[in-house]
Protein backbone atom coordinates (compact mmCIF):
# COMPACT_ATOMS: atom_id res chain seq x y z
CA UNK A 1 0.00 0.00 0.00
CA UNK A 2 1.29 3.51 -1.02
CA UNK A 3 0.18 6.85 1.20
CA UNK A 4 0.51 10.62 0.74
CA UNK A 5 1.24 12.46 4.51
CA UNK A 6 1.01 16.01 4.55
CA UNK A 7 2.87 17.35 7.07
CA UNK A 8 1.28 20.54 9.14
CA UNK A 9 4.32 22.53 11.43
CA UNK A 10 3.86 25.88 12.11
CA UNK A 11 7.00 26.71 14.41
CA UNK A 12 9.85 28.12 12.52
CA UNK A 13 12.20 27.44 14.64
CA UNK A 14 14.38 23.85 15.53
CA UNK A 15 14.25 21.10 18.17
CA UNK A 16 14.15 17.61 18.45
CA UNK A 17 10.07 17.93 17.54
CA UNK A 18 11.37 19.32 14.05
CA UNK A 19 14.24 16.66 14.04
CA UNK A 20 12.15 14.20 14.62
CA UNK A 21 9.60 15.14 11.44
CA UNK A 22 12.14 14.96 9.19
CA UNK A 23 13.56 11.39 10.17
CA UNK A 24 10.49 9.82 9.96
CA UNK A 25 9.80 11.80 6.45
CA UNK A 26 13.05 10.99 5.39
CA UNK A 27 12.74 7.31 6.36
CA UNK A 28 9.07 6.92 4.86
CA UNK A 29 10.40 8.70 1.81
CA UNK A 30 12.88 5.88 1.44
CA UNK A 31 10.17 3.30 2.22
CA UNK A 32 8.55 4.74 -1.24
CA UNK A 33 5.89 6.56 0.26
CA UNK A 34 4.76 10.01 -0.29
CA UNK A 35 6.17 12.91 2.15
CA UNK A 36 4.81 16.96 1.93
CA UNK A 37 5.82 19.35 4.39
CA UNK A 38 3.59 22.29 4.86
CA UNK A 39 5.03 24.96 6.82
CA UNK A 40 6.05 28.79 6.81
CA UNK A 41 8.74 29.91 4.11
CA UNK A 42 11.43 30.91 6.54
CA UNK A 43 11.22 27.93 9.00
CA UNK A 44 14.11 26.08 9.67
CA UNK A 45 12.12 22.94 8.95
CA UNK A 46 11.71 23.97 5.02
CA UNK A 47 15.11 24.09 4.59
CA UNK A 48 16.27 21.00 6.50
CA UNK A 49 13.29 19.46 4.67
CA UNK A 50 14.17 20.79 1.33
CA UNK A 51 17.72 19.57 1.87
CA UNK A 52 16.88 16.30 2.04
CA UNK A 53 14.80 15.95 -1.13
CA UNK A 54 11.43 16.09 1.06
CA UNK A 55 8.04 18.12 -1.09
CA UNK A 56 8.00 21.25 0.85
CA UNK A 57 4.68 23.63 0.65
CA UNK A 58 5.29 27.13 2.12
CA UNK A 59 2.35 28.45 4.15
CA UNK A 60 1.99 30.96 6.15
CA UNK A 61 0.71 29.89 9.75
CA UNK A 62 0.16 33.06 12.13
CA UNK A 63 -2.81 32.36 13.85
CA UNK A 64 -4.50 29.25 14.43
CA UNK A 65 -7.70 30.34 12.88
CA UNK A 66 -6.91 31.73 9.68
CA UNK A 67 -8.59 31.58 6.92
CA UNK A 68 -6.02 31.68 3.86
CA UNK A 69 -4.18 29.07 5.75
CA UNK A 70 -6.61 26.34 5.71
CA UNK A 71 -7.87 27.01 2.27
CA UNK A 72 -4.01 26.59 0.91
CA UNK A 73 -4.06 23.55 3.06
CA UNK A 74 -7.45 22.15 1.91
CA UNK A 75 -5.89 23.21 -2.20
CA UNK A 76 -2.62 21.23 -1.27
CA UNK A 77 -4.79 17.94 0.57
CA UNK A 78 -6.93 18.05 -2.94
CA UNK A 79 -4.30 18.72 -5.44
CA UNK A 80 -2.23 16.28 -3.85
CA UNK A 81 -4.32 13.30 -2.84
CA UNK A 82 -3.24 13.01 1.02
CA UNK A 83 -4.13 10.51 2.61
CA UNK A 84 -3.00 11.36 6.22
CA UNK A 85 -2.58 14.80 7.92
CA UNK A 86 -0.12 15.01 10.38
CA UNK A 87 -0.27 18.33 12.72
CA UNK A 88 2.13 18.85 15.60
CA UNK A 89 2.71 22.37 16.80
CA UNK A 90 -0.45 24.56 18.58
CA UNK A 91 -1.52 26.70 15.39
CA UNK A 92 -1.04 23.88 12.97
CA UNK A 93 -2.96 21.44 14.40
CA UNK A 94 -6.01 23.93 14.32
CA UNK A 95 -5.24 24.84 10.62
CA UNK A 96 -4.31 21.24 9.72
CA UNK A 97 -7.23 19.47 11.35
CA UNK A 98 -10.00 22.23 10.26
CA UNK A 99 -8.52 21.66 6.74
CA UNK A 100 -8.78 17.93 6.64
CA UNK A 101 -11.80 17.70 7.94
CA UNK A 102 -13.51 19.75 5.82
CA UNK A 103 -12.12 18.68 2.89
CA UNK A 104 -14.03 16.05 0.62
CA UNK A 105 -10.82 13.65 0.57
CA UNK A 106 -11.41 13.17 4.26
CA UNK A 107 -7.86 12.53 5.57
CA UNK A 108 -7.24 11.21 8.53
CA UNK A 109 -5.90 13.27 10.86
CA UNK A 110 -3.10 12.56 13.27
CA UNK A 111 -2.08 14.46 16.14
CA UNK A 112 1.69 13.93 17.33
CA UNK A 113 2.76 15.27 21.20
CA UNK A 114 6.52 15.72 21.18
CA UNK A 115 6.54 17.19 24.65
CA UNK A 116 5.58 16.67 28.41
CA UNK A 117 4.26 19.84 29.00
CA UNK A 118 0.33 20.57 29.71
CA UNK A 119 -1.06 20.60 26.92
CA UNK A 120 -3.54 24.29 26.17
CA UNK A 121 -5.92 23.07 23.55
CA UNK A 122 -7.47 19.75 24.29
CA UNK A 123 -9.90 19.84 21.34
CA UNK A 124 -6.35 19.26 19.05
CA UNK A 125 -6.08 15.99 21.03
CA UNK A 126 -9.67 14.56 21.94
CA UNK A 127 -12.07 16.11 18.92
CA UNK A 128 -10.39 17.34 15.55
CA UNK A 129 -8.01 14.29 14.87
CA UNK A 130 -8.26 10.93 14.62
CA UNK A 131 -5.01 9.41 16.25
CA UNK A 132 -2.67 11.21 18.76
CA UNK A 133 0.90 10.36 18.96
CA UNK A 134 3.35 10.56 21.06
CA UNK A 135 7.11 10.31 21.25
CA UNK A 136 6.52 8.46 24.96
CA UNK A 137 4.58 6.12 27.37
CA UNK A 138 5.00 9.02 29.97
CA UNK A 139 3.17 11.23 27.74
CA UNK A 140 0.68 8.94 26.28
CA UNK A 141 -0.60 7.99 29.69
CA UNK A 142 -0.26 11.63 30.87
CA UNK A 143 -3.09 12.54 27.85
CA UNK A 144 -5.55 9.28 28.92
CA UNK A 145 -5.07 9.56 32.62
CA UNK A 146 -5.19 13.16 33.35
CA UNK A 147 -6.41 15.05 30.45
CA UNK A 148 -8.99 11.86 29.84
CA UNK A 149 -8.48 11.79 25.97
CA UNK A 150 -9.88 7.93 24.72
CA UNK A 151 -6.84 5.31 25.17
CA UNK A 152 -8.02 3.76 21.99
CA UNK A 153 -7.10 7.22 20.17
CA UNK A 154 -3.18 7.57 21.68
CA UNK A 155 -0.53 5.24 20.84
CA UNK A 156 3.00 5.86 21.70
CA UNK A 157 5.76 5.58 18.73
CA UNK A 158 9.12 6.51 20.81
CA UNK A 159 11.78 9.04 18.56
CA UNK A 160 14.90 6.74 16.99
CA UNK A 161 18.24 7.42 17.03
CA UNK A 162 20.53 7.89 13.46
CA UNK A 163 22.30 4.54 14.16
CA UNK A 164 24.35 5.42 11.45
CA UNK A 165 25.34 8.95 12.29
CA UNK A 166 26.26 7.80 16.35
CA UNK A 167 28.28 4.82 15.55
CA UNK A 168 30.85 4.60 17.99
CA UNK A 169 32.67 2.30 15.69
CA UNK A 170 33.39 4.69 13.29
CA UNK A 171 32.69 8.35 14.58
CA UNK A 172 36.01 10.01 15.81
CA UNK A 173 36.59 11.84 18.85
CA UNK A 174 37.17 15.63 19.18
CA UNK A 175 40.63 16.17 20.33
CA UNK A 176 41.14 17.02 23.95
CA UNK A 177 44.14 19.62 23.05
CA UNK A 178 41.39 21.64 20.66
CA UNK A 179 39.25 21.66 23.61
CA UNK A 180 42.25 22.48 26.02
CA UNK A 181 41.27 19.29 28.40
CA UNK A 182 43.66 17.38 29.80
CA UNK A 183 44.73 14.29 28.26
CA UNK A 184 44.67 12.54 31.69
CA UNK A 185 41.40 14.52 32.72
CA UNK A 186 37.84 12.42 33.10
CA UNK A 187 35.41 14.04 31.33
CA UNK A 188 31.34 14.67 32.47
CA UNK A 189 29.53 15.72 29.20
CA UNK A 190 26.18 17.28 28.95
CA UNK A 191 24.08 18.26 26.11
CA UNK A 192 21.32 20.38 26.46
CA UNK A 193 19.86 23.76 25.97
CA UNK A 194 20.97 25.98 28.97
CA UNK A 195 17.44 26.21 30.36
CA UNK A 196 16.70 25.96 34.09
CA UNK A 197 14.02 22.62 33.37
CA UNK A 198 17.75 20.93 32.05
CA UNK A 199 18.90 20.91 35.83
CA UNK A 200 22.36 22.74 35.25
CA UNK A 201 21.98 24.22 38.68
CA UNK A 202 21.54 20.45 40.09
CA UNK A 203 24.78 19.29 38.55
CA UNK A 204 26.72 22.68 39.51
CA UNK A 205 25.99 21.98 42.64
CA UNK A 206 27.09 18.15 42.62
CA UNK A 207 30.60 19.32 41.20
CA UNK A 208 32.35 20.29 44.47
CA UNK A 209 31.56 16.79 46.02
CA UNK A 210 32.71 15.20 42.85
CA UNK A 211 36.10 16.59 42.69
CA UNK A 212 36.90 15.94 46.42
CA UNK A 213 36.94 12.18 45.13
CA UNK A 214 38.41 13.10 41.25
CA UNK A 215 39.99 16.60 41.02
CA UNK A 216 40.67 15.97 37.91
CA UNK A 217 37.06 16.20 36.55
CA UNK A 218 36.00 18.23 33.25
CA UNK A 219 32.64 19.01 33.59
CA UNK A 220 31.72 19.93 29.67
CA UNK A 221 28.57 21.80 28.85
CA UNK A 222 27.38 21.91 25.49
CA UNK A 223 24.72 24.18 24.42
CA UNK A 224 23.41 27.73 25.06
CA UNK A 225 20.24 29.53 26.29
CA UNK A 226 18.27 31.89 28.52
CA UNK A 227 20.45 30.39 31.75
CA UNK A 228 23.59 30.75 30.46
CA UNK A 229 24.70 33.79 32.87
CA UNK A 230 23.19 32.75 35.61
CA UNK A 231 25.12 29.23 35.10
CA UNK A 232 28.27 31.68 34.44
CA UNK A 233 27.76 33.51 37.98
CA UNK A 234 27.27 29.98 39.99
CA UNK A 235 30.39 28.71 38.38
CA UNK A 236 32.37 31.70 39.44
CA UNK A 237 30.30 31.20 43.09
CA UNK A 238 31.35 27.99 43.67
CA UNK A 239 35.06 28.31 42.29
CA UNK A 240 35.08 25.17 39.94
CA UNK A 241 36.34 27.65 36.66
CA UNK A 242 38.81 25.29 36.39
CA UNK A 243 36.83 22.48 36.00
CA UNK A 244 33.79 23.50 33.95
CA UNK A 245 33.67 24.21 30.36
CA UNK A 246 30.89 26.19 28.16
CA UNK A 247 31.64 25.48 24.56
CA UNK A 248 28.14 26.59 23.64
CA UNK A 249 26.32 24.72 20.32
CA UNK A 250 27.90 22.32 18.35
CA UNK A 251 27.13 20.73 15.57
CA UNK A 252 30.02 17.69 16.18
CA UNK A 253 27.31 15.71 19.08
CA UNK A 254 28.46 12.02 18.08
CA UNK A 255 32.05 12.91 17.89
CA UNK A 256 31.49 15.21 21.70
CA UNK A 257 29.67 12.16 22.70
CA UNK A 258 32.85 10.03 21.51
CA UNK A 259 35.15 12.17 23.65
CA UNK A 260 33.40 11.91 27.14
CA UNK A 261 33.64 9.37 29.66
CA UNK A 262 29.91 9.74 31.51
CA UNK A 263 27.08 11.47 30.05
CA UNK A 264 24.96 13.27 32.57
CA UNK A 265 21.73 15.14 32.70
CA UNK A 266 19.66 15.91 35.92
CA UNK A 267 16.65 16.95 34.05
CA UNK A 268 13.65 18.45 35.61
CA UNK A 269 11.13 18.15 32.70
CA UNK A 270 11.27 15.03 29.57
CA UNK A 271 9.21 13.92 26.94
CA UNK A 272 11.57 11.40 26.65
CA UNK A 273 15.11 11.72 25.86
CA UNK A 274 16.47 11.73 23.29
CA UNK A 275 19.81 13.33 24.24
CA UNK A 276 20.61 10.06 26.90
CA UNK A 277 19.51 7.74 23.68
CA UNK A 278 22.26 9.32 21.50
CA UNK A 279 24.87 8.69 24.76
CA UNK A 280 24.03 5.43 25.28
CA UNK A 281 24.05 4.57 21.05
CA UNK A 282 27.61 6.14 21.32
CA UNK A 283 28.21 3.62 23.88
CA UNK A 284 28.12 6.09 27.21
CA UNK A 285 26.80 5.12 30.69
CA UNK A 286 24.51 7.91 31.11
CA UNK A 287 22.98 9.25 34.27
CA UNK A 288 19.61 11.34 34.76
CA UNK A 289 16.76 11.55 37.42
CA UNK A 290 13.52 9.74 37.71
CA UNK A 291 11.14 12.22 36.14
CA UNK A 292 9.08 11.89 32.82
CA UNK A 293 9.45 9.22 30.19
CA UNK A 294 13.62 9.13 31.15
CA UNK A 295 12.72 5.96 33.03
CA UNK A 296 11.55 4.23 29.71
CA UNK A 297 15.05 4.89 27.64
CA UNK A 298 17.11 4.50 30.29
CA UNK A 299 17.32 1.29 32.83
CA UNK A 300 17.98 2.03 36.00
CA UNK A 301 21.14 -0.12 37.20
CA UNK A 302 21.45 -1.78 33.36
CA UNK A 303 21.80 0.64 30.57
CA UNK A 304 22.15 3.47 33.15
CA UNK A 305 21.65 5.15 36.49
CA UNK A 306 18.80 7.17 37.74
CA UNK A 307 18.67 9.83 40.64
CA UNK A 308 16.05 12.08 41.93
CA UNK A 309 15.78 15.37 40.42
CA UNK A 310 17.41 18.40 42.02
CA UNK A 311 19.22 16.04 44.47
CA UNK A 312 22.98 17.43 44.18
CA UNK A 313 23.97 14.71 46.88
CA UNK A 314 21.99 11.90 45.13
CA UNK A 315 24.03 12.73 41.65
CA UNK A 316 27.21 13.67 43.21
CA UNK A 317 26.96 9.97 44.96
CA UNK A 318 26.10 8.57 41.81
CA UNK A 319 28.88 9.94 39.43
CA UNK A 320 31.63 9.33 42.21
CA UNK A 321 30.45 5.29 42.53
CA UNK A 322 30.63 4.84 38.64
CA UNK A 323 34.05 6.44 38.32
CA UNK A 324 34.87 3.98 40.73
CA UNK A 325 34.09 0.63 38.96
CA UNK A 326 35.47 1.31 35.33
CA UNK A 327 34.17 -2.23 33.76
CA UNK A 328 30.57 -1.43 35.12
CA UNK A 329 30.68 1.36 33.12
CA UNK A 330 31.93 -0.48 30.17
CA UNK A 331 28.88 -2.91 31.02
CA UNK A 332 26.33 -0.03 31.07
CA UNK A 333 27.82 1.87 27.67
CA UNK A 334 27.46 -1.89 26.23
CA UNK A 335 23.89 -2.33 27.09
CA UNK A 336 22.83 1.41 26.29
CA UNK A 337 23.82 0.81 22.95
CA UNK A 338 21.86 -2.69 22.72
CA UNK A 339 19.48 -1.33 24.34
CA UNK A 340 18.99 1.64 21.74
CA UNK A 341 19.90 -0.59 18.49
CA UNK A 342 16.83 -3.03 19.41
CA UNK A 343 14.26 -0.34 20.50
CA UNK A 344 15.18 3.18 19.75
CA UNK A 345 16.57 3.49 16.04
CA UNK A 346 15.17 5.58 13.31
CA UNK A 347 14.99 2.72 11.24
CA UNK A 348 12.50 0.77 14.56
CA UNK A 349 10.45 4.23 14.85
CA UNK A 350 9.78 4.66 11.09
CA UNK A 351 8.79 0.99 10.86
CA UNK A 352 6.40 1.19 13.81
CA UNK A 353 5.14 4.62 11.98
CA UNK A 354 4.57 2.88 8.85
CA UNK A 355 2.78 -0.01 10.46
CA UNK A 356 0.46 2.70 12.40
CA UNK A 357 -0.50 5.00 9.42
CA UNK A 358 -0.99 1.78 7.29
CA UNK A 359 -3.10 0.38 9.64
CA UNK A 360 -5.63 3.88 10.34
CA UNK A 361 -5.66 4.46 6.11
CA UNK A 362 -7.50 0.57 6.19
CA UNK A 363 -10.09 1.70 8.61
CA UNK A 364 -13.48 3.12 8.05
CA UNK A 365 -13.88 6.41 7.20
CA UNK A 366 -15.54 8.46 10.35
């Protein structure tokens, strides 16, 4: 069976909601289906999209009620014989749901939820579409339980990991002299936007226990954002210059994630992950905290270790007792990486996706 998906995103700007689109486009695409993107001209998503050989359809998206909007999404569903409309940001699942269900080719409508935040609009979840989605268990059961949308209508279709792109087998490391670390330093990496919900402050605080037992600790941040200065200050405040390092965004993750010895992240807030399953596919024990759908990707005591959030004693406690036991962190970078080849790839995700838009296409029409 062959499919047309449209595509609805009306943020312009990019995160692993937008990264996530345009693996599973590009891994449909190469399953010979159909993949349009609809979205506004200078989004970061048309050119990624674009890029990679994927239909793109500019429209403009500015309010989630507007009129030229859904008629150039109702022309582009009609012109282009979609089958499915998938809608994932707050304006374009108004614009993309209103669209398909007025058109004649009745589409069905699919609702993804890429994060763990409330949710504002119910009716995108529990009226307009026909399927919600959602990158995690967490968030699935957070829409049936609490916001009591039908558990018949959710499914949860976890986000895969580029297998290819984090192969520790092959990516190369960044070297330690460019980064002016040490060569006999242990490195603590962390990947994340420098937003408060990340749990910087958590870790900060966890440092000065940490290098009572290993001085010799690089803490490495990667990323930037709105907490960047106040991360700056507590640094200074706590006198660990020395042993912190902000090298802001990169575009190198696999070969960072090459270089590092521990991956950690106390997050406060998680959809589900993503940033522990590209540790643990580059072969990384990983720690984070118990909170969201972390506890799904990452085994507590097998593929990784878990703390509580905001804890600095708890993670402290926990980064000093893996340094200690070097072939139980072997054993946990092992399993991560099984653990992520056999249930988090792209290639697993886009499978289950195909399976699940297959398998709504074959139902009645409501």
């Amino acid at each position: 069976m062959s499919f047309t998906i449209l595509h609805t995103e009306s943020s312009k700007g990019w995160g692993g909601q937008e990264n996530r689109t345009l693996k599973e486009s590009i891994g449909l695409k190469k399953m010979g289906e159909r993949i349009i993107i609809a979205c506004p001209s200078d989004s970061k998503l048309a050119k990624a999209g674009a890029d990679n050989g994927i239909e793109i359809r500019t429209v403009s998206m500015e309010s989630s009620i507007s009129p030229s909007a859904i008629f150039s999404l109702l022309k582009i569903i009609k012109q282009e014989n979609v089958n499915i409309v998938c809608t994932h940001s707050g304006k374009d699942s108004m614009l993309g749901a209103i669209a398909g269900r007025l058109s004649k080719m009745k589409p069905k409508i699919v609702r993804t939820r890429h994060l763990a935040l409330p949710i504002t609009s119910k009716i995108t979840y529990s009226i307009l579409p026909h399927k919600v989605v959602t990158v995690s268990e967490y968030v699935r059961k957070y829409l049936v339980e609490e916001k009591g949308i039908s558990a018949d209508k959710v499914v949860s279709i976890p986000t895969g990991v580029d297998l290819e792109r984090f192969n520790p087998d092959i990516v190369k490391p960044v070297s330690r002299e460019d980064l002016k670390i040490p060569s006999d330093a242990i490195i603590v990496g962390t990947i994340a936007m420098l937003r408060r919900k990340k749990g910087h402050h958590t870790l900060l605080d966890a440092i000065p226990l940490v290098l009572k037992e290993f001085p010799k600790t690089i803490f490495l941040f990667v990323g930037n954002g709105p907490q960047k200065e106040n991360i700056e200050k507590k640094i200074i405040e706590l006198g660990i210059g020395g042993n912190v390092k902000l090298v802001g965004l990169r575009k190198d993750v696999p070969e960072i994630l090459k270089t590092i010895d521990l991956f950690v992240l106390p997050t406060l807030q998680e959809a589900l992950g993503t940033s522990f399953l590209e540790a643990m596919a580059m072969r990384k024990p990983v720690i984070g905290t118990k909170v969201g759908g972390v506890p799904e990707v990452v085994n507590d005591g097998v593929s990784g270790m878990l703390v509580e959030p905001e804890n600095p004693d708890a993670l402290a406690h926990a980064i000093i007792n893996i340094f200690k036991d070097r072939d139980r962190m072997n054993k946990i970078g092992d399993e991560g990486r099984m653990q992520v080849e056999n249930k988090y790839s792209v290639d697993v995700m886009v499978k289950k996706l195909y399976d699940f838009y297959k398998s709504i296409i074959t139902e009645n029409k409501k």
